[in-house]
Protein backbone atom coordinates (compact mmCIF):
# COMPACT_ATOMS: atom_id res chain seq x y z
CA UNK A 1 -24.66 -19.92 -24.09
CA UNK A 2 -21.08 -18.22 -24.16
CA UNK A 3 -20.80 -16.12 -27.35
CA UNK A 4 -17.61 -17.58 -28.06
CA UNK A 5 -18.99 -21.55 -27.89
CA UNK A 6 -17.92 -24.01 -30.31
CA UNK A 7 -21.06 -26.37 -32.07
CA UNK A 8 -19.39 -29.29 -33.72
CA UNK A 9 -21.39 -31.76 -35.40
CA UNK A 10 -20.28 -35.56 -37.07
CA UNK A 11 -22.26 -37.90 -39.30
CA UNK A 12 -21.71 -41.10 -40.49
CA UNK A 13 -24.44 -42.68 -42.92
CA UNK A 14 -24.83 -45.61 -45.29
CA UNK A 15 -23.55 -48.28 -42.40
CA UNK A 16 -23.95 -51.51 -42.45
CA UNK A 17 -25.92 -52.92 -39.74
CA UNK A 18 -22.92 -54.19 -37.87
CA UNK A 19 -21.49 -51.02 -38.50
CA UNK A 20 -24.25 -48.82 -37.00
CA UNK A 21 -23.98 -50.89 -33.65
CA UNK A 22 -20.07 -50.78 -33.39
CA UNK A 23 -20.50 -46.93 -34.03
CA UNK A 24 -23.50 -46.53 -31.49
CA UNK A 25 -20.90 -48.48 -28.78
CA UNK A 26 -18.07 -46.76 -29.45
CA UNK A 27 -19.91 -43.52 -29.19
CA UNK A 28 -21.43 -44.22 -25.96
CA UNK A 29 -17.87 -44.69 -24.54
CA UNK A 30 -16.50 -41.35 -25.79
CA UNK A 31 -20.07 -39.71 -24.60
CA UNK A 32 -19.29 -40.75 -20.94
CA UNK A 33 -15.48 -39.52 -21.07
CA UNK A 34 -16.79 -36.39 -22.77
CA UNK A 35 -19.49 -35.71 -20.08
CA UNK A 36 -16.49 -35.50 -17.26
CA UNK A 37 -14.86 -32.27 -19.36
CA UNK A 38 -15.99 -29.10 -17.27
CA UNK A 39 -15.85 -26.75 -20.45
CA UNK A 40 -18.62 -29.22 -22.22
CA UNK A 41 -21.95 -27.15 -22.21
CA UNK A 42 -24.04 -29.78 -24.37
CA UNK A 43 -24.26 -33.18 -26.07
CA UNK A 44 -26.47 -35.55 -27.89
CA UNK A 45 -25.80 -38.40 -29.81
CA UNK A 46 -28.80 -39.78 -32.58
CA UNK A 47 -28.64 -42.72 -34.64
CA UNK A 48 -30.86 -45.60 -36.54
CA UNK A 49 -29.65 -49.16 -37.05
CA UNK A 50 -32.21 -49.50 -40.05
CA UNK A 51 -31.41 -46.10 -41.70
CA UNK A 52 -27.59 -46.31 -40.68
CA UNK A 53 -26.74 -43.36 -39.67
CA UNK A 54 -25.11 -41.84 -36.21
CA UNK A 55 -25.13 -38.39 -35.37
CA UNK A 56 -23.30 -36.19 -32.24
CA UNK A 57 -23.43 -32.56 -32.07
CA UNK A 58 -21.52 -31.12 -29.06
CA UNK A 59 -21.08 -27.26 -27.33
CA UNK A 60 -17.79 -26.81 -25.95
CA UNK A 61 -16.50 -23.14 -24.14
CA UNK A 62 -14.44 -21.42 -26.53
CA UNK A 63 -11.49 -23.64 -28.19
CA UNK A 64 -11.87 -26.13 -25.27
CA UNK A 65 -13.09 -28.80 -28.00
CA UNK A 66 -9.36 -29.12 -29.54
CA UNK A 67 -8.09 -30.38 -26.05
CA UNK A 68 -10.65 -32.98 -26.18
CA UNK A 69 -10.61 -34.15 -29.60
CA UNK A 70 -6.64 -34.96 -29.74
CA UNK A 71 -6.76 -36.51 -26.73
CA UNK A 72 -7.83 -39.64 -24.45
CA UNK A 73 -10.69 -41.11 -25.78
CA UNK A 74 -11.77 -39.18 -28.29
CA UNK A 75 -7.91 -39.76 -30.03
CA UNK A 76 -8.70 -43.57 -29.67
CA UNK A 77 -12.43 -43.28 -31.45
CA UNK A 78 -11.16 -41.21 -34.38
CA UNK A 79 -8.63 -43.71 -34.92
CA UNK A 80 -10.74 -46.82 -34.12
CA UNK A 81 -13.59 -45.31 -36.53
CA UNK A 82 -11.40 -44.78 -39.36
CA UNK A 83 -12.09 -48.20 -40.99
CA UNK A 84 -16.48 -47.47 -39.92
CA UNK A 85 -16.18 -43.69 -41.49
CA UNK A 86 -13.95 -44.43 -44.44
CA UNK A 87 -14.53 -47.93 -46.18
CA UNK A 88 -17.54 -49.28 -47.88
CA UNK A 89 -20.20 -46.99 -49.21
CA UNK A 90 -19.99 -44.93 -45.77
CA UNK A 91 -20.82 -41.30 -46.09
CA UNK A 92 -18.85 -38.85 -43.39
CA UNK A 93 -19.52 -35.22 -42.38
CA UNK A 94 -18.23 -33.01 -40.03
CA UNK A 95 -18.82 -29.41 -39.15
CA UNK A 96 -17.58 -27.46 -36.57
CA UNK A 97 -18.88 -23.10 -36.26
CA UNK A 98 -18.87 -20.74 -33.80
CA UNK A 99 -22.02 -20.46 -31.82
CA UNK A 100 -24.94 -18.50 -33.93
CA UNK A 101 -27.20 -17.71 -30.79
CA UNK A 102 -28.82 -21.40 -30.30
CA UNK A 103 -27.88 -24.87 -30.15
CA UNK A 104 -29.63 -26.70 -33.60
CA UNK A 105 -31.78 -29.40 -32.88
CA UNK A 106 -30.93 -32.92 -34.16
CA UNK A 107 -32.73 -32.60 -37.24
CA UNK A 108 -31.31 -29.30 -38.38
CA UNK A 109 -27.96 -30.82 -37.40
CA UNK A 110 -28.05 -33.21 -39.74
CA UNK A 111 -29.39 -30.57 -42.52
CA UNK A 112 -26.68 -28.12 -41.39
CA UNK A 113 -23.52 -31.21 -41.35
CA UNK A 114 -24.78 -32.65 -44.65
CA UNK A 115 -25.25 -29.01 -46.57
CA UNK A 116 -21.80 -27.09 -45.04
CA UNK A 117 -19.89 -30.12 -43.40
CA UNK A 118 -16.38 -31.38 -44.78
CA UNK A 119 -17.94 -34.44 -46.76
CA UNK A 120 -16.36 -37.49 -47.23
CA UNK A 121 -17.46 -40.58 -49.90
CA UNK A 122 -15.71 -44.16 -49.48
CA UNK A 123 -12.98 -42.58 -47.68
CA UNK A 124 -11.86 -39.63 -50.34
CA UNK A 125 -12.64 -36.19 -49.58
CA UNK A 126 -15.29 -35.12 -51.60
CA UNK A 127 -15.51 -31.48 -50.40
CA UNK A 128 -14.60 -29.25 -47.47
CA UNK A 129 -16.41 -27.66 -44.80
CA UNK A 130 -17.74 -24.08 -44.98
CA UNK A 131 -19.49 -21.97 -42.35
CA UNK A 132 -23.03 -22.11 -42.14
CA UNK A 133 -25.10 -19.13 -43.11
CA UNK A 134 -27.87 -18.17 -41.24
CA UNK A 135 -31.04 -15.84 -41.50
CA UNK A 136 -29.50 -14.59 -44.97
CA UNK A 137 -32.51 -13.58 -47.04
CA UNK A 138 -32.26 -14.65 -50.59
């Protein structure tokens, strides 16, 4: 992996059933316009109708992330998932950092997004991100 990759990493939790499968859809059709960038190195998308939750963590090459994010799309999704991420009891978190020397698995992913991730409740911002610390010995 480049030392200059991007990891960026969204959650959404506490979704209604019906919002859980609109998310899962929705994500699906920004995962196959994603796939076609050349400077994305990795992606996987998790989720669980009956916990409601959806995770994505991506690798992008350098800053190539930006491009894809304000564009096509991606621009359409972030939009289009405002009322999923931001109303009701929904939880949001989003993390992007600078490539550490491995990709996380899904599970640490959704440690590393809920503990360091800008964190929004109901829509308000409850606190911003922060980069991740790792291997620091207490």
């Amino acid at each position: 992996m480049p030392k200059d990759a991007l990891i960026s990493i969204t959650l959404g939790e506490k979704f209604s059933v019906w919002r859980t499968i609109v998310n899962g859809i929705v994500s699906q059709f920004v995962m196959k316009q994603m796939k076609k960038s050349p400077k994305l190195l990795y992606a996987e998308m998790k989720g669980n109708i009956k916990e409601g939750y959806g995770l994505t963590m991506t690798v992008w090459e350098s800053n190539s992330m930006k491009q894809f994010r304000d564009n096509g799309a991606h621009k359409f999704a972030m939009r289009f998932f405002s009322w999923i991420f931001y109303r009701g009891n929904a939880h949001a978190y989003f993390l992007s950092y600078k490539n550490n020397g491995s990709i996380p698995t899904s599970a640490e992913a959704f440690d590393l997004v809920k503990k360091y991730g800008r964190f929004y409740d109901n829509g308000n911002l409850i606190r911003h991100s922060r980069a991740p610390k790792f291997n620091v010995e207490v």
